[in-house]
N, C-alpha and C. Protein backbone atom coordinates (compact mmCIF):
# COMPACT_ATOMS: atom_id res chain seq x y z
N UNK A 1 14.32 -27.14 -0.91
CA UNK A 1 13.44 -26.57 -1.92
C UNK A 1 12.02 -27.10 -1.68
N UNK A 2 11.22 -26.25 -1.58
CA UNK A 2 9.68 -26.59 -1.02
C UNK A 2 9.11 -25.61 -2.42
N UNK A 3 7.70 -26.39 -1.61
CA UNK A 3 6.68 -25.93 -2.73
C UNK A 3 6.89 -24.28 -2.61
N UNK A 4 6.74 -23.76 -1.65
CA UNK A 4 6.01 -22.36 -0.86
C UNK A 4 7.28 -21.51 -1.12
N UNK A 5 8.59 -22.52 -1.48
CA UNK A 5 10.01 -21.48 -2.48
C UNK A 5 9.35 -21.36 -3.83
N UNK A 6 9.38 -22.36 -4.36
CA UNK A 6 8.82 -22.49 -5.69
C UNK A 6 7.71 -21.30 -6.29
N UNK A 7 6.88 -21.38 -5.17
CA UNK A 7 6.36 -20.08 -5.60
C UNK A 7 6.30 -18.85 -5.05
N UNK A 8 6.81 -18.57 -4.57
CA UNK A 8 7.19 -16.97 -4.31
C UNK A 8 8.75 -17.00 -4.96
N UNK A 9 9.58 -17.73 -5.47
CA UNK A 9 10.36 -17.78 -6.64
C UNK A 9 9.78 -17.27 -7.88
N UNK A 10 8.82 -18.08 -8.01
CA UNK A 10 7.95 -17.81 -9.43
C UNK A 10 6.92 -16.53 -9.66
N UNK A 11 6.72 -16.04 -8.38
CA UNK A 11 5.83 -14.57 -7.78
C UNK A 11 6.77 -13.75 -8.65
N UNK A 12 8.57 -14.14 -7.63
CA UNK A 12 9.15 -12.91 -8.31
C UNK A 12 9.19 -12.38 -9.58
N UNK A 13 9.34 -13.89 -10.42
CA UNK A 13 9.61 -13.81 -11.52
C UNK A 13 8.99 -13.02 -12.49
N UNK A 14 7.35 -13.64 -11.74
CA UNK A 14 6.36 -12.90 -12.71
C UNK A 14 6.25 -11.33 -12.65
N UNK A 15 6.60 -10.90 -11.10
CA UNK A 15 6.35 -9.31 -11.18
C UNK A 15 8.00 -8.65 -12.11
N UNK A 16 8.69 -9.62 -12.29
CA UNK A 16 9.79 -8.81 -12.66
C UNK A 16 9.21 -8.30 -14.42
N UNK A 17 8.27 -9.21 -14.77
CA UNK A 17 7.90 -9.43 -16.06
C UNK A 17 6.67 -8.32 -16.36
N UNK A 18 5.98 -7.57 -15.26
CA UNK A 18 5.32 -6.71 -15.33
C UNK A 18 6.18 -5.61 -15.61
N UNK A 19 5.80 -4.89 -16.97
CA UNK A 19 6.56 -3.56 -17.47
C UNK A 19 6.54 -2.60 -16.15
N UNK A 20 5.44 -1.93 -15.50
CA UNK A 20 5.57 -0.85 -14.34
C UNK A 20 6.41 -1.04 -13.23
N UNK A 21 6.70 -2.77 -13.11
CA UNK A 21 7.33 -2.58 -12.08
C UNK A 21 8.86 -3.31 -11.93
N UNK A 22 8.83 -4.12 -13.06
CA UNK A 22 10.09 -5.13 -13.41
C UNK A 22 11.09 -5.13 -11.68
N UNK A 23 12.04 -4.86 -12.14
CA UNK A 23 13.36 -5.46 -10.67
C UNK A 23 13.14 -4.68 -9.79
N UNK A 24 12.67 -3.19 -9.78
CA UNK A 24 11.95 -2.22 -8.84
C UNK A 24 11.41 -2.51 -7.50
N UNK A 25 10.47 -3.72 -8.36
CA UNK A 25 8.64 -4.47 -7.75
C UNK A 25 9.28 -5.65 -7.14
N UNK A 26 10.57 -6.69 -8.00
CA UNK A 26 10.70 -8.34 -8.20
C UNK A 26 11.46 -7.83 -6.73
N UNK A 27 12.57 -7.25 -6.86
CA UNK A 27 13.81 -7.35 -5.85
C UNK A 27 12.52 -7.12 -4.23
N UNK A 28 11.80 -5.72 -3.81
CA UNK A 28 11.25 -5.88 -2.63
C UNK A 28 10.43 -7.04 -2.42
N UNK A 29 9.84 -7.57 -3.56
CA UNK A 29 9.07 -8.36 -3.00
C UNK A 29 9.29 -9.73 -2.74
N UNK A 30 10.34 -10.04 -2.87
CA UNK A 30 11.33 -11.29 -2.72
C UNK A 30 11.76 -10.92 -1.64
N UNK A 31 12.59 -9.50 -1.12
CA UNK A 31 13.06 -9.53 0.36
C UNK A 31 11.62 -9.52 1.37
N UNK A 32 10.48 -9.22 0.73
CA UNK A 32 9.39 -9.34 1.78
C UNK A 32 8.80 -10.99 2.05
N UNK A 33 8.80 -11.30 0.96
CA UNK A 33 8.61 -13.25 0.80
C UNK A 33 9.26 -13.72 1.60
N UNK A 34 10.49 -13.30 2.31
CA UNK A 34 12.23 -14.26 2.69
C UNK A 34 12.76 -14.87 1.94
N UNK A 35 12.85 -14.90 0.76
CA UNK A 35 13.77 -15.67 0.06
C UNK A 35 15.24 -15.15 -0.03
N UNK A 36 16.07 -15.89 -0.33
CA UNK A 36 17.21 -15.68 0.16
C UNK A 36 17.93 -14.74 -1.23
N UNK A 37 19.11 -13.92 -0.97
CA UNK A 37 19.59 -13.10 -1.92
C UNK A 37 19.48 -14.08 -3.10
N UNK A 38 20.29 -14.66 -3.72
CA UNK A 38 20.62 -15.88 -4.68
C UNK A 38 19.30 -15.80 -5.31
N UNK A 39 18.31 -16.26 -4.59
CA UNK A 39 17.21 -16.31 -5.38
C UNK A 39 16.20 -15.67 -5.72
N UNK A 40 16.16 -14.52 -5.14
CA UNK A 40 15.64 -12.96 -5.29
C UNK A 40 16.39 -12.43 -6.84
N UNK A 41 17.76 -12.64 -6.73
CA UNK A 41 18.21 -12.18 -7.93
C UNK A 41 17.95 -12.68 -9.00
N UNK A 42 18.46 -14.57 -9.34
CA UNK A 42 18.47 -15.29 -9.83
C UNK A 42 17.06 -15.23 -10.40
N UNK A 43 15.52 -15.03 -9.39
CA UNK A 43 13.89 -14.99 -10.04
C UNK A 43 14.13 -13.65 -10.93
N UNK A 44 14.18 -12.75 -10.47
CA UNK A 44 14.15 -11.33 -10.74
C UNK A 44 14.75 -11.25 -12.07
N UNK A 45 16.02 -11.80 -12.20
CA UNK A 45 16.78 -11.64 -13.70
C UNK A 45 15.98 -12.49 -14.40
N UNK A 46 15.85 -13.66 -14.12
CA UNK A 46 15.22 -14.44 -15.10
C UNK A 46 13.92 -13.84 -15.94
N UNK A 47 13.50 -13.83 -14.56
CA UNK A 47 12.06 -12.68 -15.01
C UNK A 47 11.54 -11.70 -16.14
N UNK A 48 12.57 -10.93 -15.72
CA UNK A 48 12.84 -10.17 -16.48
C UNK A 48 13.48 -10.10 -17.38
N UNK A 49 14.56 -10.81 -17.91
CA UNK A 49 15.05 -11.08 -19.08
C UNK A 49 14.51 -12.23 -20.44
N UNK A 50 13.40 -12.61 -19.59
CA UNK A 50 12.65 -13.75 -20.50
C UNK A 50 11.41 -12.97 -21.00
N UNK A 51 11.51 -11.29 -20.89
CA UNK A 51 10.79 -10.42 -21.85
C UNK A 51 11.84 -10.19 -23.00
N UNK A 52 12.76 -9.86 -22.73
CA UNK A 52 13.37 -9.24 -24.23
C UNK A 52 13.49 -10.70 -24.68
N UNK A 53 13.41 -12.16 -24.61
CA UNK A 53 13.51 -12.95 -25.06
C UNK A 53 12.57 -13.14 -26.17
N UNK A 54 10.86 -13.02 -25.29
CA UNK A 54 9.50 -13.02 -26.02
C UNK A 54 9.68 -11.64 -26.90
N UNK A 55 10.23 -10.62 -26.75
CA UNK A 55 10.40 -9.46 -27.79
C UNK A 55 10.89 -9.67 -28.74
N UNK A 56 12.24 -10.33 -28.40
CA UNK A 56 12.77 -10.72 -29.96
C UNK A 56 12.54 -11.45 -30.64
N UNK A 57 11.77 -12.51 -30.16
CA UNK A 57 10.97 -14.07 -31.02
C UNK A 57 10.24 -13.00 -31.47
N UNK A 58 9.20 -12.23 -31.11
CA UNK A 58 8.27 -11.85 -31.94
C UNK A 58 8.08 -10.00 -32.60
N UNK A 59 9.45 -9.63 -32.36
CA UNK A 59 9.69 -8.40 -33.14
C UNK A 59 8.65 -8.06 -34.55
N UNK A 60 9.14 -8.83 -35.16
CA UNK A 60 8.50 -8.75 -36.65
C UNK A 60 6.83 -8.46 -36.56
N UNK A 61 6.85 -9.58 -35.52
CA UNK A 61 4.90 -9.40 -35.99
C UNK A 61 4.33 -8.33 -35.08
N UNK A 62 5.49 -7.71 -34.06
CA UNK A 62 4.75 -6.71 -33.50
C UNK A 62 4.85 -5.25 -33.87
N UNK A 63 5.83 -5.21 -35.05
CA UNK A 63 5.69 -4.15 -35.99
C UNK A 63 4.74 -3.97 -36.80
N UNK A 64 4.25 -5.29 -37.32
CA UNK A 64 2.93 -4.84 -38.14
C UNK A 64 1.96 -4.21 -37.70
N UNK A 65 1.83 -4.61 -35.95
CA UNK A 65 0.11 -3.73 -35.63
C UNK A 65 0.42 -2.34 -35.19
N UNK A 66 -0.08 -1.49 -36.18
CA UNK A 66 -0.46 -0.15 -36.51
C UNK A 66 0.50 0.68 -34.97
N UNK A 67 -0.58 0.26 -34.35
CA UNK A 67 -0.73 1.22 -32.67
C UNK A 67 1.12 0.94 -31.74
N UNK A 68 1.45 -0.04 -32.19
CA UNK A 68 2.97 -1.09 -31.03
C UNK A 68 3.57 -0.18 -32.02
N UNK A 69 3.56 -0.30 -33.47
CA UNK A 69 4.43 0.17 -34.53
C UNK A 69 4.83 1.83 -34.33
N UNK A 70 3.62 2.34 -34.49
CA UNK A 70 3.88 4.57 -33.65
C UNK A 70 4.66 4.11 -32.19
N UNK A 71 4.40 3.06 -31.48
CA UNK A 71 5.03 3.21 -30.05
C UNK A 71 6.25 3.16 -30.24
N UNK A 72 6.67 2.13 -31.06
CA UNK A 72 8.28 1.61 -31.14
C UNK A 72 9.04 2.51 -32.09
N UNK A 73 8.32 3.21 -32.99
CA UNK A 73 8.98 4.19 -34.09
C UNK A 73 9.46 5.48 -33.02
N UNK A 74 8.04 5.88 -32.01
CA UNK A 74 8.63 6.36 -30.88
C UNK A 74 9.75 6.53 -30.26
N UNK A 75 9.67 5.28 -29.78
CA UNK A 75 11.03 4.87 -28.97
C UNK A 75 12.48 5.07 -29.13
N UNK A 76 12.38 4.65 -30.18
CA UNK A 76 13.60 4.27 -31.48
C UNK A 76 14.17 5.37 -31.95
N UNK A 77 13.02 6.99 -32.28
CA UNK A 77 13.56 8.16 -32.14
C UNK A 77 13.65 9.22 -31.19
N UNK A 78 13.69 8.37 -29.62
CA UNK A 78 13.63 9.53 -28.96
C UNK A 78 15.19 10.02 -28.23
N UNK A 79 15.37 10.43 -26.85
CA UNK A 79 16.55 10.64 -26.17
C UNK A 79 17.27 9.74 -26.30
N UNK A 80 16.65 8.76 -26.07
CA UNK A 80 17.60 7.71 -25.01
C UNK A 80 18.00 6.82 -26.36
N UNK A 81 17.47 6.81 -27.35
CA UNK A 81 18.17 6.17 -28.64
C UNK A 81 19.27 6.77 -28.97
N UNK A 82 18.97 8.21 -29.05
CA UNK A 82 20.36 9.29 -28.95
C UNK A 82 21.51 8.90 -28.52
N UNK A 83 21.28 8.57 -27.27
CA UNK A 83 22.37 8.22 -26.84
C UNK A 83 23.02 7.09 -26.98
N UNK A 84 22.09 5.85 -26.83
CA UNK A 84 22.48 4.84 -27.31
C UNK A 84 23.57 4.55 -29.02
N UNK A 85 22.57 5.73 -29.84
CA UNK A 85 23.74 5.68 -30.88
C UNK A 85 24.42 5.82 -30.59
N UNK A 86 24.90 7.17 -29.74
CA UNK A 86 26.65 7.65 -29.76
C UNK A 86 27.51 6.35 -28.87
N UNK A 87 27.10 6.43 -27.87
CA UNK A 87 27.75 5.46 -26.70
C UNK A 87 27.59 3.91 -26.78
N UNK A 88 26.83 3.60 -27.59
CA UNK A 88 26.25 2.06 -27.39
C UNK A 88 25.96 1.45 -26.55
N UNK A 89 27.35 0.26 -26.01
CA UNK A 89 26.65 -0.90 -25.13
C UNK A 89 27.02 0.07 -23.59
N UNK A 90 27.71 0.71 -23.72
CA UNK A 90 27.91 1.52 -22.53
C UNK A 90 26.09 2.13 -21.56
N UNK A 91 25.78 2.74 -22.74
CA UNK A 91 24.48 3.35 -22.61
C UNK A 91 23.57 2.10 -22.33
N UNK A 92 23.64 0.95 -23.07
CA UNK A 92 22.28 0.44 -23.01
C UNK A 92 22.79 -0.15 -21.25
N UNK A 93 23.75 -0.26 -21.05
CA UNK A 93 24.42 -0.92 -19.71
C UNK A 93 24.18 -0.03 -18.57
N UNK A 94 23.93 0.83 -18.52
CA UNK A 94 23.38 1.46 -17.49
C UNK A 94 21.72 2.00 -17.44
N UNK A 95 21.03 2.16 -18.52
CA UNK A 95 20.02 2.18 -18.93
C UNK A 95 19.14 1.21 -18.83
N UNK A 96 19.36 -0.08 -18.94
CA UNK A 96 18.01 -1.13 -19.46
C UNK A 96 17.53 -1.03 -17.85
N UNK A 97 17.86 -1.14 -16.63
CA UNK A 97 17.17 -1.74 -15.60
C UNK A 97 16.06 0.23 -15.18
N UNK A 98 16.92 1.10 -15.76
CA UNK A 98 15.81 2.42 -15.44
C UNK A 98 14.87 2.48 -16.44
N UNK A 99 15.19 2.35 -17.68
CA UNK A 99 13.97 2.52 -18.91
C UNK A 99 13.11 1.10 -18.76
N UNK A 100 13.58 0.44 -18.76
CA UNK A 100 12.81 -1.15 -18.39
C UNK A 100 13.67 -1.84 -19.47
N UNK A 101 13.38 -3.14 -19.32
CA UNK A 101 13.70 -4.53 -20.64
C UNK A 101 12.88 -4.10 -22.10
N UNK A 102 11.65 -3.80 -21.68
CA UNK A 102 10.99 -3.48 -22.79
C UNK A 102 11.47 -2.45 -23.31
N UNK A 103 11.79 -1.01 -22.92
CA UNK A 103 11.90 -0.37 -24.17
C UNK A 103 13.54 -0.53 -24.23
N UNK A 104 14.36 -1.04 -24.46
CA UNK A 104 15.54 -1.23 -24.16
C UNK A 104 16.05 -2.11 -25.44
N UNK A 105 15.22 -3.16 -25.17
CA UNK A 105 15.03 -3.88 -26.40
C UNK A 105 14.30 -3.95 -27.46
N UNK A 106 13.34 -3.07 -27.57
CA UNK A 106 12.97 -2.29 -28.63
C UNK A 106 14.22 -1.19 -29.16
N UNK A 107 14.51 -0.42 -28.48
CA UNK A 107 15.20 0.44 -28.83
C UNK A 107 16.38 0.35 -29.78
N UNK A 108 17.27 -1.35 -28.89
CA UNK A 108 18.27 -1.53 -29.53
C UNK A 108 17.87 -2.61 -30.98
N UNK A 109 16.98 -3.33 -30.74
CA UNK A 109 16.80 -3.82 -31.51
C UNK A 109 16.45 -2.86 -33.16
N UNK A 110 15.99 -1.83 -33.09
CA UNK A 110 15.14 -0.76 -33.87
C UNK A 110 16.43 -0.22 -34.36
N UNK A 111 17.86 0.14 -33.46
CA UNK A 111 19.00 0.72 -34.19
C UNK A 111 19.93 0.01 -34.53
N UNK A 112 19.56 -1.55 -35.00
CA UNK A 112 20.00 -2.61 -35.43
C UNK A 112 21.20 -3.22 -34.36
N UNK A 113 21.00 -2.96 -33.63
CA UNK A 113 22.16 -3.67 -32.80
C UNK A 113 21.82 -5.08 -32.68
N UNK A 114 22.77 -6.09 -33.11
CA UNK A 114 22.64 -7.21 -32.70
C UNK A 114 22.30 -7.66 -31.49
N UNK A 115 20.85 -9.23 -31.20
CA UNK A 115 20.68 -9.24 -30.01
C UNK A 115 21.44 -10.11 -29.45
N UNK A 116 22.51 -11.06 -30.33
CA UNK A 116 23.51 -11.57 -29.37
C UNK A 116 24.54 -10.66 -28.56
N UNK A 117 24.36 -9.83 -29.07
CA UNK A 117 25.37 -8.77 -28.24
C UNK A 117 24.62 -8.48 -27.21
N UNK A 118 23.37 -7.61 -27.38
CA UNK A 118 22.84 -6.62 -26.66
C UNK A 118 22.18 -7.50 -25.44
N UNK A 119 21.95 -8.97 -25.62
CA UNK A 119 21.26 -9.93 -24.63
C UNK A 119 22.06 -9.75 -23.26
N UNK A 120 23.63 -9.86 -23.57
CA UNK A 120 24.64 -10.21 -22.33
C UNK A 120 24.61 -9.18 -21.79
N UNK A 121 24.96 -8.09 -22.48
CA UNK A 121 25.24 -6.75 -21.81
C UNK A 121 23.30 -6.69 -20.90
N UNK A 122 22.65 -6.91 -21.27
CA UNK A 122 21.40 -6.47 -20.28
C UNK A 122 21.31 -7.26 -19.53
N UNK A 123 21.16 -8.66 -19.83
CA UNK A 123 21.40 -9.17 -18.00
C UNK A 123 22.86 -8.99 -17.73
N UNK A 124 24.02 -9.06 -17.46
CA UNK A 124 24.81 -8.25 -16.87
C UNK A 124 24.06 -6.87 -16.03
N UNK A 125 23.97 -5.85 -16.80
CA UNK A 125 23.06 -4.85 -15.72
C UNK A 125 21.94 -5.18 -15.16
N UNK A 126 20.87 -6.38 -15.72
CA UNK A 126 19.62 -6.72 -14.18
C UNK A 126 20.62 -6.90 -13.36
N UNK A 127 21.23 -7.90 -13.42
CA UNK A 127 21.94 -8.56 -12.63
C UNK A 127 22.75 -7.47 -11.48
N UNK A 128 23.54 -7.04 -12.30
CA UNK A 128 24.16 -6.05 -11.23
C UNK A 128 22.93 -5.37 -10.16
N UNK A 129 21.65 -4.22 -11.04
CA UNK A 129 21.42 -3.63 -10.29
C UNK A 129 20.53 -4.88 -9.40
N UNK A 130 20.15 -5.85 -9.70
CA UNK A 130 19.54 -6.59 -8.67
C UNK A 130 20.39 -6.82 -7.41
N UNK A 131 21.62 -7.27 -7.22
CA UNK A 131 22.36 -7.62 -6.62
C UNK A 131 22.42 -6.02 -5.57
N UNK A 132 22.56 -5.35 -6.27
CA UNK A 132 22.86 -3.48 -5.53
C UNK A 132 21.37 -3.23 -4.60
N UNK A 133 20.55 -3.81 -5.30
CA UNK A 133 19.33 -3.95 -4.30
C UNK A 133 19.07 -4.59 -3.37
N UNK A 134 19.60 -5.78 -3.30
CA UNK A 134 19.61 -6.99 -2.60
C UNK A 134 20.63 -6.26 -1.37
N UNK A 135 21.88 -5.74 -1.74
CA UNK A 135 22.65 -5.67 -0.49
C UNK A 135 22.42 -4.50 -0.27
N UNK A 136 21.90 -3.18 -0.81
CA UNK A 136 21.30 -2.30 -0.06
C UNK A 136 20.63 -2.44 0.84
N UNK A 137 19.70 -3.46 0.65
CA UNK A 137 18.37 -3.90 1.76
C UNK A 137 19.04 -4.22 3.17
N UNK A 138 20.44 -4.85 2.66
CA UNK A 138 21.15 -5.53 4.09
C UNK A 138 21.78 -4.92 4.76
N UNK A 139 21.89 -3.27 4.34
CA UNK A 139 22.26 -2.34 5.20
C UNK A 139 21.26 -1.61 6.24
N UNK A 140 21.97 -1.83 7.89
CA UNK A 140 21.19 -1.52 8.71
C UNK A 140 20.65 0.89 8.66
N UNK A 141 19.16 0.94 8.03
CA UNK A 141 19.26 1.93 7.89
C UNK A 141 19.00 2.44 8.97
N UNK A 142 19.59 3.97 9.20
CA UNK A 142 18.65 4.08 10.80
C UNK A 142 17.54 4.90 10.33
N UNK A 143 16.39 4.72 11.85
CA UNK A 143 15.53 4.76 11.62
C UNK A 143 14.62 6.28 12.00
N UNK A 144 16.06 7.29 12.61
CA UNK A 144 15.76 8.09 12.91
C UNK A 144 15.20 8.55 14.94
N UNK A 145 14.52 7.07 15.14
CA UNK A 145 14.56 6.94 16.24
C UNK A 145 15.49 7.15 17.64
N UNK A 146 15.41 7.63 18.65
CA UNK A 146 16.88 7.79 19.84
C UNK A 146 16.85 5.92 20.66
């Protein structure tokens, strides 16, 4: 463990934590760093799951401001809540790593689903799809070339 892991560990982490690009952005840019699977995933989940963490500490106060409040009332009534009612953890389990952490946990949080529940079930799916990324990468693609 060196410094120069430490931070392109912590690179990942942070891009996983950027809404546009979360595990998308974390997973390539960890296989471009070299860091090894384990810790491509391991940054990447963390990353990214230490948003719905900061979401749910501060749910409450981010309902009060006006502008987050139309976003999340949004959210909360659109498709993908739809579904989430009917199907639940099923839905949010294949869902959180395409809609992102953020609206995921808005969403569920907004149709009262408990977040001790809804925490496991979403990293469970970073996790998975990180891992599906990770060993996709390790498949030799061809390149089209003779």
């Amino acid at each position: 463990m060196t410094i120069a892991w430490v931070r392109d560990c912590l690179s990942v982490a942070a891009t996983a934590m950027i809404p546009i690009s979360e595990i998308f952005g974390s997973v390539p840019l960890g296989l471009v760093l070299g860091l090894d699977p384990v810790s491509i995933v391991l940054s990447s989940t963390v990353g990214n799951l230490t948003v719905a963490l900061i979401l749910e500490v501060f749910y409450k106060a981010l309902r009060r401001v006006p502008r987050i409040r139309v976003g999340m009332e949004r959210a909360e009534a659109g498709k993908i809540a739809a579904r989430l009612r009917r199907s639940g953890y099923a839905v949010l389990w294949l869902f959180t790593p395409l809609i992102g952490i953020y609206l995921s946990t808005v969403i569920a949080r907004g149709l009262g689903m408990p977040f001790a529940r809804t925490f496991p079930v979403m990293w469970i799916s970073v996790c998975a799809y990180c891992v599906a990324m990770v060993l996709a990468a390790q498949i030799p693609w061809p390149t089209g070339s003779p």
